[in-house]
C-alpha atoms as a PDB file:
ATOM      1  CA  UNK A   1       0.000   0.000   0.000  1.00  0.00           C
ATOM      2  CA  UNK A   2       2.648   2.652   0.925  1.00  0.00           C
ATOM      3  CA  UNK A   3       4.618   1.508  -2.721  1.00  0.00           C
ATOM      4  CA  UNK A   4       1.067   2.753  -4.389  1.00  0.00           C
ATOM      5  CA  UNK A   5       0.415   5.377  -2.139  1.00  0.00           C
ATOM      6  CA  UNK A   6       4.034   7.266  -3.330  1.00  0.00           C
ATOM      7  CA  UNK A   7       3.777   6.054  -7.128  1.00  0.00           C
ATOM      8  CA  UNK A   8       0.162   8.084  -7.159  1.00  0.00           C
ATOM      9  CA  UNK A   9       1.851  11.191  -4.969  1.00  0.00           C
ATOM     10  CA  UNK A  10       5.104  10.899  -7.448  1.00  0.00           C
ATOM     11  CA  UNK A  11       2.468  10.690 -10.533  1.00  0.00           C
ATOM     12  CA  UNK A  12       0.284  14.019  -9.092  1.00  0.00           C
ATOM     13  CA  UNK A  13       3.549  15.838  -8.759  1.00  0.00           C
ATOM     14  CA  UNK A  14       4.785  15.014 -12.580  1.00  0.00           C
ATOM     15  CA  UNK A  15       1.031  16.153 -13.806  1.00  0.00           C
ATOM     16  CA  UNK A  16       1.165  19.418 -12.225  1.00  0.00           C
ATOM     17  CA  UNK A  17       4.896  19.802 -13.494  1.00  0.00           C
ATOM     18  CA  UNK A  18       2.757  19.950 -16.473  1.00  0.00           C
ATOM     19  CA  UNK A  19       4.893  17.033 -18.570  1.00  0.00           C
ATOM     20  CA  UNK A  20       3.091  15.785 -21.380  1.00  0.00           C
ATOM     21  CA  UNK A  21       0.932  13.005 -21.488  1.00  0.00           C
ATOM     22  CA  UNK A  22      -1.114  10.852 -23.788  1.00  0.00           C
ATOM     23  CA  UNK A  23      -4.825  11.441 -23.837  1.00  0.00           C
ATOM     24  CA  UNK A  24      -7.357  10.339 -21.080  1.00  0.00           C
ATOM     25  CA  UNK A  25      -7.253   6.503 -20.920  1.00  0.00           C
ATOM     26  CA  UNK A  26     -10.669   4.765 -21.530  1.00  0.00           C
ATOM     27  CA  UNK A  27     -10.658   1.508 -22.643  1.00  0.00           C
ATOM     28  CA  UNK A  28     -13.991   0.033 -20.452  1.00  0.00           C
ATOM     29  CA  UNK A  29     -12.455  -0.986 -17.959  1.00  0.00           C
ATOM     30  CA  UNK A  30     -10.351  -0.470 -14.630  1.00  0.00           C
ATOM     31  CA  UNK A  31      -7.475   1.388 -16.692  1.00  0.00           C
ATOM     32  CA  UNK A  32      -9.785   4.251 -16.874  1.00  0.00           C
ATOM     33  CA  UNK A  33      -8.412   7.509 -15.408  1.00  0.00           C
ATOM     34  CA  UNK A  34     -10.240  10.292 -13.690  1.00  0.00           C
ATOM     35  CA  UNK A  35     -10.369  13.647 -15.176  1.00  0.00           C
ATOM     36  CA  UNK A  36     -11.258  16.903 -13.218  1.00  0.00           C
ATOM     37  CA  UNK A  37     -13.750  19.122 -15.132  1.00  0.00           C
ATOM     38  CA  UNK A  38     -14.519  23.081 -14.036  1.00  0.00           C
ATOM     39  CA  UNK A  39     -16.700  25.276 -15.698  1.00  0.00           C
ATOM     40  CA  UNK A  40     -16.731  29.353 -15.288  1.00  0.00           C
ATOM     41  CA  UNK A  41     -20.486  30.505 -16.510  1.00  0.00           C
ATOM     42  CA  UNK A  42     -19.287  33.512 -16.151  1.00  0.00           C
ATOM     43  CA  UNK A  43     -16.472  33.440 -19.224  1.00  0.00           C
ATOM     44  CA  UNK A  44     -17.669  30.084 -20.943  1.00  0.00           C
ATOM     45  CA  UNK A  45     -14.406  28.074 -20.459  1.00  0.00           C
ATOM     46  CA  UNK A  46     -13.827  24.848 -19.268  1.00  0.00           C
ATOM     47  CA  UNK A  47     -11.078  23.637 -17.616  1.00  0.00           C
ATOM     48  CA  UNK A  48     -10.290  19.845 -18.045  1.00  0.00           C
ATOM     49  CA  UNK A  49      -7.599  18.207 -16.634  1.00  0.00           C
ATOM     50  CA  UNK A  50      -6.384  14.583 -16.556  1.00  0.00           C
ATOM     51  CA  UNK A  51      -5.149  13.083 -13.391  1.00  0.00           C
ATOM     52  CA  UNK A  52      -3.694  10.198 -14.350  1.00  0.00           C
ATOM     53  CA  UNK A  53      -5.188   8.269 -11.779  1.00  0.00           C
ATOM     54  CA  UNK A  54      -7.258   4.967 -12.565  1.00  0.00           C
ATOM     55  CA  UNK A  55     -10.490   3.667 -11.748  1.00  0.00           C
ATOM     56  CA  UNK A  56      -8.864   0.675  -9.966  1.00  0.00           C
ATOM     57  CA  UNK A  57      -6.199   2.574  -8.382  1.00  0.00           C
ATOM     58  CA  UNK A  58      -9.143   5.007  -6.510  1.00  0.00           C
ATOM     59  CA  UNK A  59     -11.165   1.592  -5.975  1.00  0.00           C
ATOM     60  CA  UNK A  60      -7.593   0.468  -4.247  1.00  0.00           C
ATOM     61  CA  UNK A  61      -7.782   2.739  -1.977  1.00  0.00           C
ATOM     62  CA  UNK A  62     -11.370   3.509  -1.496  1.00  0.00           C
ATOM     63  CA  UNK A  63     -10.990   2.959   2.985  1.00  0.00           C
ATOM     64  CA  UNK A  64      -7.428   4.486   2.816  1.00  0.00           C
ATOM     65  CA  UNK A  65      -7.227   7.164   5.016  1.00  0.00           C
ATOM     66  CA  UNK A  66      -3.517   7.987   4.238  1.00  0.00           C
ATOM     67  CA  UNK A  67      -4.112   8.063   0.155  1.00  0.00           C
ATOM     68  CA  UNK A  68      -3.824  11.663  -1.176  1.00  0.00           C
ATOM     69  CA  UNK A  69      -2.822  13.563  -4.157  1.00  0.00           C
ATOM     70  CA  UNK A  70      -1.690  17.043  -4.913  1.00  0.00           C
ATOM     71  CA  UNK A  71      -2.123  18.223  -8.421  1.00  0.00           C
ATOM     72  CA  UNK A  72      -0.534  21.729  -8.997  1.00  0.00           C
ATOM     73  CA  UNK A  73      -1.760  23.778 -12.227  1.00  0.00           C
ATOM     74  CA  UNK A  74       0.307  26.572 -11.373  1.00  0.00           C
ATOM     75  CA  UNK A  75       2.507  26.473 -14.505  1.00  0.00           C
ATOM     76  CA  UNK A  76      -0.711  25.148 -16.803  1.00  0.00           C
ATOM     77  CA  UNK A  77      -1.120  27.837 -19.640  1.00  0.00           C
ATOM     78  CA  UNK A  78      -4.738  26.337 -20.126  1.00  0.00           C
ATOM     79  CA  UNK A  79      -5.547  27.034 -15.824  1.00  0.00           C
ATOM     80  CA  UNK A  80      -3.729  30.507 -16.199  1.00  0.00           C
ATOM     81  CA  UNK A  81      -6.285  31.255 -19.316  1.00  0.00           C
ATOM     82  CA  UNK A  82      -9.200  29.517 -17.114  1.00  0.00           C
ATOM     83  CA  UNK A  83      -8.785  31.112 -13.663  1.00  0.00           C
ATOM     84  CA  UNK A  84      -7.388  34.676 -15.152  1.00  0.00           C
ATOM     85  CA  UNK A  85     -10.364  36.937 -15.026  1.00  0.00           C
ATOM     86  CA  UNK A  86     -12.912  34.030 -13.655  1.00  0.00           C
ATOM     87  CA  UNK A  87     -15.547  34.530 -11.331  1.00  0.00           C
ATOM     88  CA  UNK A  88     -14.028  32.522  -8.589  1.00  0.00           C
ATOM     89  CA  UNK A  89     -18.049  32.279  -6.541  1.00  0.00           C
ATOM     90  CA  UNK A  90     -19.125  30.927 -10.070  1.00  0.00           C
ATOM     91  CA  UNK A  91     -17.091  28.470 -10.861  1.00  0.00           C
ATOM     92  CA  UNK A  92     -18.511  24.368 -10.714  1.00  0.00           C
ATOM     93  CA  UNK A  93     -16.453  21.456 -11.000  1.00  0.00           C
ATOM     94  CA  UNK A  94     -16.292  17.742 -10.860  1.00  0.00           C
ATOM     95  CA  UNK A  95     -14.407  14.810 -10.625  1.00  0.00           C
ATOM     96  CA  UNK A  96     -15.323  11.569 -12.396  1.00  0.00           C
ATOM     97  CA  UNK A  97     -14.599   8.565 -13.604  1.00  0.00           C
ATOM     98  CA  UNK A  98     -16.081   5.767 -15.479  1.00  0.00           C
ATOM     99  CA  UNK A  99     -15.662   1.822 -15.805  1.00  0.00           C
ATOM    100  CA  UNK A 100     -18.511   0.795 -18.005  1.00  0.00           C
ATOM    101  CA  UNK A 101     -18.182  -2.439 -17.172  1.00  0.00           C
ATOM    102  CA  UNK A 102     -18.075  -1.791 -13.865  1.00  0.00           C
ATOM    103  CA  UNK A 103     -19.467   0.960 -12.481  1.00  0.00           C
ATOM    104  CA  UNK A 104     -18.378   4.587 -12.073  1.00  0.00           C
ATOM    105  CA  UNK A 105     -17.131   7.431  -9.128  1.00  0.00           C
ATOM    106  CA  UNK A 106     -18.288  10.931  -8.789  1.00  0.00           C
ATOM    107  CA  UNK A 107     -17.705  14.037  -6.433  1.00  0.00           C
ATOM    108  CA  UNK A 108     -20.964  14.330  -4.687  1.00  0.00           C
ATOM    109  CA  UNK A 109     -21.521  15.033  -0.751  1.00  0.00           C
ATOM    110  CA  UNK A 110     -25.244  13.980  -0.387  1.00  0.00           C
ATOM    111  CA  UNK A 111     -26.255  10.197   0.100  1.00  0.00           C
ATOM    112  CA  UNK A 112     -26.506   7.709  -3.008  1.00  0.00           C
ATOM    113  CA  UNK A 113     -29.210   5.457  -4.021  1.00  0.00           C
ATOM    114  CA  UNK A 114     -28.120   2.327  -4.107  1.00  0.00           C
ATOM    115  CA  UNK A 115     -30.480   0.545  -6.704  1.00  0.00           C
ATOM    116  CA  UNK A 116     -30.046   1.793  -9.968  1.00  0.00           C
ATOM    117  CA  UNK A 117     -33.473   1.222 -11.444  1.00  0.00           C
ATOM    118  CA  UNK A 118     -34.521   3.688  -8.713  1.00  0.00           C
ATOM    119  CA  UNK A 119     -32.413   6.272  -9.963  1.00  0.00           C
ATOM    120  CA  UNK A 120     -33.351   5.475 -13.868  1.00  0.00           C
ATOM    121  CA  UNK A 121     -29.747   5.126 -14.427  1.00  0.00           C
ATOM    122  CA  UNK A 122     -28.850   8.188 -13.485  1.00  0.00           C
ATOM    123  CA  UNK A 123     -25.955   7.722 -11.280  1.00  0.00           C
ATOM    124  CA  UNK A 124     -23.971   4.838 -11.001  1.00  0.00           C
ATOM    125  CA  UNK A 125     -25.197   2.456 -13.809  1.00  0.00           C
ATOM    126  CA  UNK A 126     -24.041   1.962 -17.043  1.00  0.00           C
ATOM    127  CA  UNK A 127     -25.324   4.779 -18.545  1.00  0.00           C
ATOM    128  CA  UNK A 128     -23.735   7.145 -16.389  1.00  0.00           C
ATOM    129  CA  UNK A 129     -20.359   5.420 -16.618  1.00  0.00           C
ATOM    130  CA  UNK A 130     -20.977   5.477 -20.354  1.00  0.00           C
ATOM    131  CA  UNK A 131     -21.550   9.190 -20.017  1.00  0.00           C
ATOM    132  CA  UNK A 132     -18.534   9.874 -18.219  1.00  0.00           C
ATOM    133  CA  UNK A 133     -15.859   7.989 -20.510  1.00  0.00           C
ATOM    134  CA  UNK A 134     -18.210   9.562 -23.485  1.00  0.00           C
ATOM    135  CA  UNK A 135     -17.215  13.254 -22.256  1.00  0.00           C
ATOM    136  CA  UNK A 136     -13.197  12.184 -21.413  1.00  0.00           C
ATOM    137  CA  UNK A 137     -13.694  11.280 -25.657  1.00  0.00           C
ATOM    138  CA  UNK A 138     -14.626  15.215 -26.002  1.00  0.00           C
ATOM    139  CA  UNK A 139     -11.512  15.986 -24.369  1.00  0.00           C
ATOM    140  CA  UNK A 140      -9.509  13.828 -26.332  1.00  0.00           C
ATOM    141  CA  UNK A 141     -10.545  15.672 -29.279  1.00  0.00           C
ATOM    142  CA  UNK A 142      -9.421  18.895 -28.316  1.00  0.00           C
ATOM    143  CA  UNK A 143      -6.117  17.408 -27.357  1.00  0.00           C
ATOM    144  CA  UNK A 144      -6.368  15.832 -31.030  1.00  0.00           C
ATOM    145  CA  UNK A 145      -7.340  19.028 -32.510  1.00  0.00           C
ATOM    146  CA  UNK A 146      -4.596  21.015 -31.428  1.00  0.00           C
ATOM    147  CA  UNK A 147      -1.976  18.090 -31.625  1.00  0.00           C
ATOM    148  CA  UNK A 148      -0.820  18.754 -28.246  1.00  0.00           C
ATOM    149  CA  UNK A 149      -0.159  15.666 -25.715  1.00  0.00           C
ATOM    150  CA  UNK A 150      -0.953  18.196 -22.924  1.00  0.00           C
ATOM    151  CA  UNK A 151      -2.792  16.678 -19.389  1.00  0.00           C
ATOM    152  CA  UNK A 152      -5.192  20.021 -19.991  1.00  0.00           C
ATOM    153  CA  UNK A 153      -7.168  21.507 -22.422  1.00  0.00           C
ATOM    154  CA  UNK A 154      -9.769  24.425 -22.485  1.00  0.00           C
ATOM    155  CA  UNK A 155     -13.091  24.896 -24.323  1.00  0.00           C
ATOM    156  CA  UNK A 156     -15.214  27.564 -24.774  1.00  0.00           C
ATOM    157  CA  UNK A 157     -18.811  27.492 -25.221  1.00  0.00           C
ATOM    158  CA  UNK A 158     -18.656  29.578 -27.997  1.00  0.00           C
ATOM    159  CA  UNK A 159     -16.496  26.500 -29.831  1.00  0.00           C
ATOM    160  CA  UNK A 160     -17.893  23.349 -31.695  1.00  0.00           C
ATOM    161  CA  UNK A 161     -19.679  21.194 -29.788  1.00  0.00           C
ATOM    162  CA  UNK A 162     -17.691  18.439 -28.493  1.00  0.00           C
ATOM    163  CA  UNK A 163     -14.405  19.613 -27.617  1.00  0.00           C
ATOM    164  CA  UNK A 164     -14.964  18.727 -24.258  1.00  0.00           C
ATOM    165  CA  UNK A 165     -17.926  21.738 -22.488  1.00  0.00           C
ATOM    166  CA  UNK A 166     -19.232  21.057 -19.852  1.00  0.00           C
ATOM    167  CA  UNK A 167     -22.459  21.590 -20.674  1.00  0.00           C
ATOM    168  CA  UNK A 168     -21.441  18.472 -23.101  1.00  0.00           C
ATOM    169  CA  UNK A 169     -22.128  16.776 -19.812  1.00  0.00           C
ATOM    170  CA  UNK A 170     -25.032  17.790 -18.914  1.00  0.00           C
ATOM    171  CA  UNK A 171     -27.016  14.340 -18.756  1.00  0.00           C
ATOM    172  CA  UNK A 172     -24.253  13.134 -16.158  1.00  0.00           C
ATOM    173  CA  UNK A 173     -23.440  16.020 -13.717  1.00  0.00           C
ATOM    174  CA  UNK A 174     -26.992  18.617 -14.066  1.00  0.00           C
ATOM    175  CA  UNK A 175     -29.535  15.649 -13.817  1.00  0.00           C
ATOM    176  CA  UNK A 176     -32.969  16.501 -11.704  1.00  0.00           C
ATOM    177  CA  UNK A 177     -32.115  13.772  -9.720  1.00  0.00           C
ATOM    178  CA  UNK A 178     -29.078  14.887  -8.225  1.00  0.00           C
ATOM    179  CA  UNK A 179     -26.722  17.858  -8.811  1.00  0.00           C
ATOM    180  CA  UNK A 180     -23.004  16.789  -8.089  1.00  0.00           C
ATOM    181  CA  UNK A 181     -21.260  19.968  -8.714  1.00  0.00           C
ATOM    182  CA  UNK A 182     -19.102  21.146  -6.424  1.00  0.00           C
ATOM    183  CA  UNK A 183     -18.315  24.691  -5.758  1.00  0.00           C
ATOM    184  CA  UNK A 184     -14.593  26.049  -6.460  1.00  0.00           C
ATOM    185  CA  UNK A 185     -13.124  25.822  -2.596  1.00  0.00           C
ATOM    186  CA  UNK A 186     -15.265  23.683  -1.714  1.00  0.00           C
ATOM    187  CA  UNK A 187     -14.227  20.465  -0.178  1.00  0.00           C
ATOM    188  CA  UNK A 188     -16.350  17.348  -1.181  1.00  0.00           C
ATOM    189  CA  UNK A 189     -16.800  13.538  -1.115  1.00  0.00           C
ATOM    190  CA  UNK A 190     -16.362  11.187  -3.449  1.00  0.00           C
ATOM    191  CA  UNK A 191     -19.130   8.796  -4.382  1.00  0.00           C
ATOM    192  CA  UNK A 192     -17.887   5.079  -5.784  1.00  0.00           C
ATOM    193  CA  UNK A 193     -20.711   3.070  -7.613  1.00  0.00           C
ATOM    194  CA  UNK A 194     -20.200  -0.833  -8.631  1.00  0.00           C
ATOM    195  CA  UNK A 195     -22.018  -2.494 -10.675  1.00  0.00           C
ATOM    196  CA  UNK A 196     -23.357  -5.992  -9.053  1.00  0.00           C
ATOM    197  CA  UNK A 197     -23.553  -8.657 -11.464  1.00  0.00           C
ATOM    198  CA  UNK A 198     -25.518 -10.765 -10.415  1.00  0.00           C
ATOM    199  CA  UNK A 199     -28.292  -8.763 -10.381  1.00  0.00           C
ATOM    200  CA  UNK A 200     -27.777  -5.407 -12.483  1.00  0.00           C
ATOM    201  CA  UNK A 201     -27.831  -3.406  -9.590  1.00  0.00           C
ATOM    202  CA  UNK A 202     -25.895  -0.734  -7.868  1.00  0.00           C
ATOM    203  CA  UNK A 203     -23.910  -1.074  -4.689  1.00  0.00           C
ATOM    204  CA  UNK A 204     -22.532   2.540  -3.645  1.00  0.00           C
ATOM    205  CA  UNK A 205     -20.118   3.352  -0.678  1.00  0.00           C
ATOM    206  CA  UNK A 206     -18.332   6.538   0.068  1.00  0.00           C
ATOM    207  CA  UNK A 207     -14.758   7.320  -0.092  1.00  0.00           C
ATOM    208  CA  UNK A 208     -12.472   8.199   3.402  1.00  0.00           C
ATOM    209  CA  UNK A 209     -11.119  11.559   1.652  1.00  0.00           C
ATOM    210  CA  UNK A 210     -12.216  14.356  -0.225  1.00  0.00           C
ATOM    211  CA  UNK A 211     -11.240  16.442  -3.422  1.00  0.00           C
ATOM    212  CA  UNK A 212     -10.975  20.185  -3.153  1.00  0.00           C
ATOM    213  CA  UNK A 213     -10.347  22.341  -6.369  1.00  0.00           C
ATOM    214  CA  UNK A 214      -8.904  25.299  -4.565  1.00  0.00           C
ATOM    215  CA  UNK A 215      -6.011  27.937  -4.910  1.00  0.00           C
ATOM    216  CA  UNK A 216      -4.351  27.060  -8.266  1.00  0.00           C
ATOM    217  CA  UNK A 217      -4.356  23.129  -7.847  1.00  0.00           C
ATOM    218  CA  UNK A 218      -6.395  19.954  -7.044  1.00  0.00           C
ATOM    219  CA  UNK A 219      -5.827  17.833  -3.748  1.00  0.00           C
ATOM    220  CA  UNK A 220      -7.794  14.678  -2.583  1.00  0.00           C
ATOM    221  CA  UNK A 221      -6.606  14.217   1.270  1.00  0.00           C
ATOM    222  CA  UNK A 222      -8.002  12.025   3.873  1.00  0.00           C
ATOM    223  CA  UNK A 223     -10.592  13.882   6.615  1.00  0.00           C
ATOM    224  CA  UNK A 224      -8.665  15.981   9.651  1.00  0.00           C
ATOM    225  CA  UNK A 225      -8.733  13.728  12.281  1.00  0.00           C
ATOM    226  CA  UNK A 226     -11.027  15.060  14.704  1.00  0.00           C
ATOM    227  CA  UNK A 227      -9.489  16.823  18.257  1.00  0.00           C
ATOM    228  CA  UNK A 228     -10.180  14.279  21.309  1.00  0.00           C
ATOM    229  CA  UNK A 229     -11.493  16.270  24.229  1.00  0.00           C
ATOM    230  CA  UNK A 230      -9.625  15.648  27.511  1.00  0.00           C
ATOM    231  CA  UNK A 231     -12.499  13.757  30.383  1.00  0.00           C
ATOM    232  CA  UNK A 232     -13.510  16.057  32.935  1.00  0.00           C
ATOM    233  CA  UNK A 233     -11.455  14.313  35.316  1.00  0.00           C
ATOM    234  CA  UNK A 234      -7.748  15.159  33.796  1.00  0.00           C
ATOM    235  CA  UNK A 235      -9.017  18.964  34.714  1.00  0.00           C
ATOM    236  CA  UNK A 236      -9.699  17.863  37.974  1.00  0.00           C
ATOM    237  CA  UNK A 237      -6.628  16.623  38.944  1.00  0.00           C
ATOM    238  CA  UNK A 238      -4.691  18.875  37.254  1.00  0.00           C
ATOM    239  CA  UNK A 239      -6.661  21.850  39.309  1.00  0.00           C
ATOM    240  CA  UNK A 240      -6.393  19.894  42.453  1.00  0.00           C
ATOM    241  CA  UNK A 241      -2.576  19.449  41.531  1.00  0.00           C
ATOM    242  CA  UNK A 242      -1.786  23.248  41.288  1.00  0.00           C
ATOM    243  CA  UNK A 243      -3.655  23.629  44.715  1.00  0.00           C
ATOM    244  CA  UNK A 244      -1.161  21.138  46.544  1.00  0.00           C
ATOM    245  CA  UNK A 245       1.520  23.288  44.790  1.00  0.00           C
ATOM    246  CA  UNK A 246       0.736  26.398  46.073  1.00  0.00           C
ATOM    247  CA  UNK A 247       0.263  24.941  49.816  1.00  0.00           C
ATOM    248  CA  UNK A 248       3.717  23.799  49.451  1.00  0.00           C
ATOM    249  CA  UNK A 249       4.910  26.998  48.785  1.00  0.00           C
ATOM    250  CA  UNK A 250       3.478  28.683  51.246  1.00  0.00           C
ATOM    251  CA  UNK A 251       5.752  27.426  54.209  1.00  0.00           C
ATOM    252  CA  UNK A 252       8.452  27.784  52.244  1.00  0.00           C
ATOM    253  CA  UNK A 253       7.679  31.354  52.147  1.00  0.00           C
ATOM    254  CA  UNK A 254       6.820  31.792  56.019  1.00  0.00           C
ATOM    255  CA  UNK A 255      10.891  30.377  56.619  1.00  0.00           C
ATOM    256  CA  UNK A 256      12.431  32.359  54.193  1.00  0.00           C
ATOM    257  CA  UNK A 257      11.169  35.507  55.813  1.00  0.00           C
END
């Protein structure tokens, strides 16, 4: 686990170095990686980003508390162009990924159905994992497009559709069942479902950490561990303690006069 852990940390740092990379990996299955998506309505760009991290690798370490990754886009010409000038309150973003054969994980804080009939295949069943690798294809294009191997690329609305908008996505991440967006700052879970073959339904679980698209980079970190309060009876003695003390010193004082 700690080998992993430090080949995903090593691969976050090299992908916000900004070296070049192929496209986003989709090939049905766990090799898929996870891309980050944000979206200013304000200026009409998208921001997509691969992180290089695959379905089975997140699946790996799903109860991990010590799994994180950094991703820094501070020297990303396609994040300087993105954030420069953005309306930082109006800025949405996900995180996804999809195995189709499989299932598929999401950045979304509020409680999952687990039955995918219920949902009508909204989240978490084929369709949706469909829907996710079908989007990382729009992002591929762009890299195409401009025959650049970069980890980024940005689309505008006002472009052809397809080159990876988010409102491309629409049918994955805006449904009226569920809105998974996540604000820019704000910190936010990380929703796994899997597919369950025996019966073509959904079993969904939560991941320990969170992902946070803050500052000028991405991070996925495990909760704060939460402050223990001392019992009532370590104040106690320690009162009672200093009491003794100054009785002590008291004598002390009486002699030396």
């Amino acid at each position: 686990m700690k080998t992993l852990n430090k080949t995903l940390i090593a691969a976050a740092m090299l992908a916000g170095a900004g070296s070049a990379n192929a496209s986003i990996a989709y090939d049905q299955s766990g090799s898929n990686e996870a891309y980050l998506a944000a979206y200013d309505i304000t200026t009409g760009k998208t921001f997509n980003f691969d992180t290089g991290v695959t379905y089975d690798n997140l699946v790996a370490n799903e109860n991990n508390s010590a799994f994180s990754l950094n991703f820094d886009f501070s020297g990303d010409s396609n994040w300087t162009n993105f954030i420069t000038g953005a309306s930082l309150s109006s800025i949405k973003y996900v995180v996804a990924v999809g195995n189709t054969n499989v299932g598929a994980a999401i950045t979304l804080d509020s409680p999952l159905t687990p039955n995918a009939e219920v949902n009508q295949g909204i989240f978490f069943g084929a369709d949706v994992a469909t829907a996710i690798s079908a989007h990382a294809i729009d992002i591929n294009s762009k890299v195409i497009v401009n025959n650049a191997q970069n980890l980024s690329t940005l689309a505008l609305d006002s472009e052809s559709p397809g080159a990876g908008q988010f409102g491309e996505a629409t049918t994955v991440w805006n449904s009226w069942i569920q809105d998974p967006t996540a604000s820019y700052g704000q910190s936010i879970g990380f929703q796994l479902g899997v597919l369950d073959q025996t019966d073509g339904h959904n079993i969904a679980s939560t991941f320990a950490g969170k992902w946070q698209l803050a500052g000028n980079g991405l991070t996925f970190s495990a909760p704060a561990v939460a402050a223990v309060p001392l019992p009532a009876a370590v104040w106690l003695f320690g009162a009672g303690l200093m009491t003794m003390l100054r009785a002590n010193r008291r004598p002390s004082m009486a002699l030396a006069a």
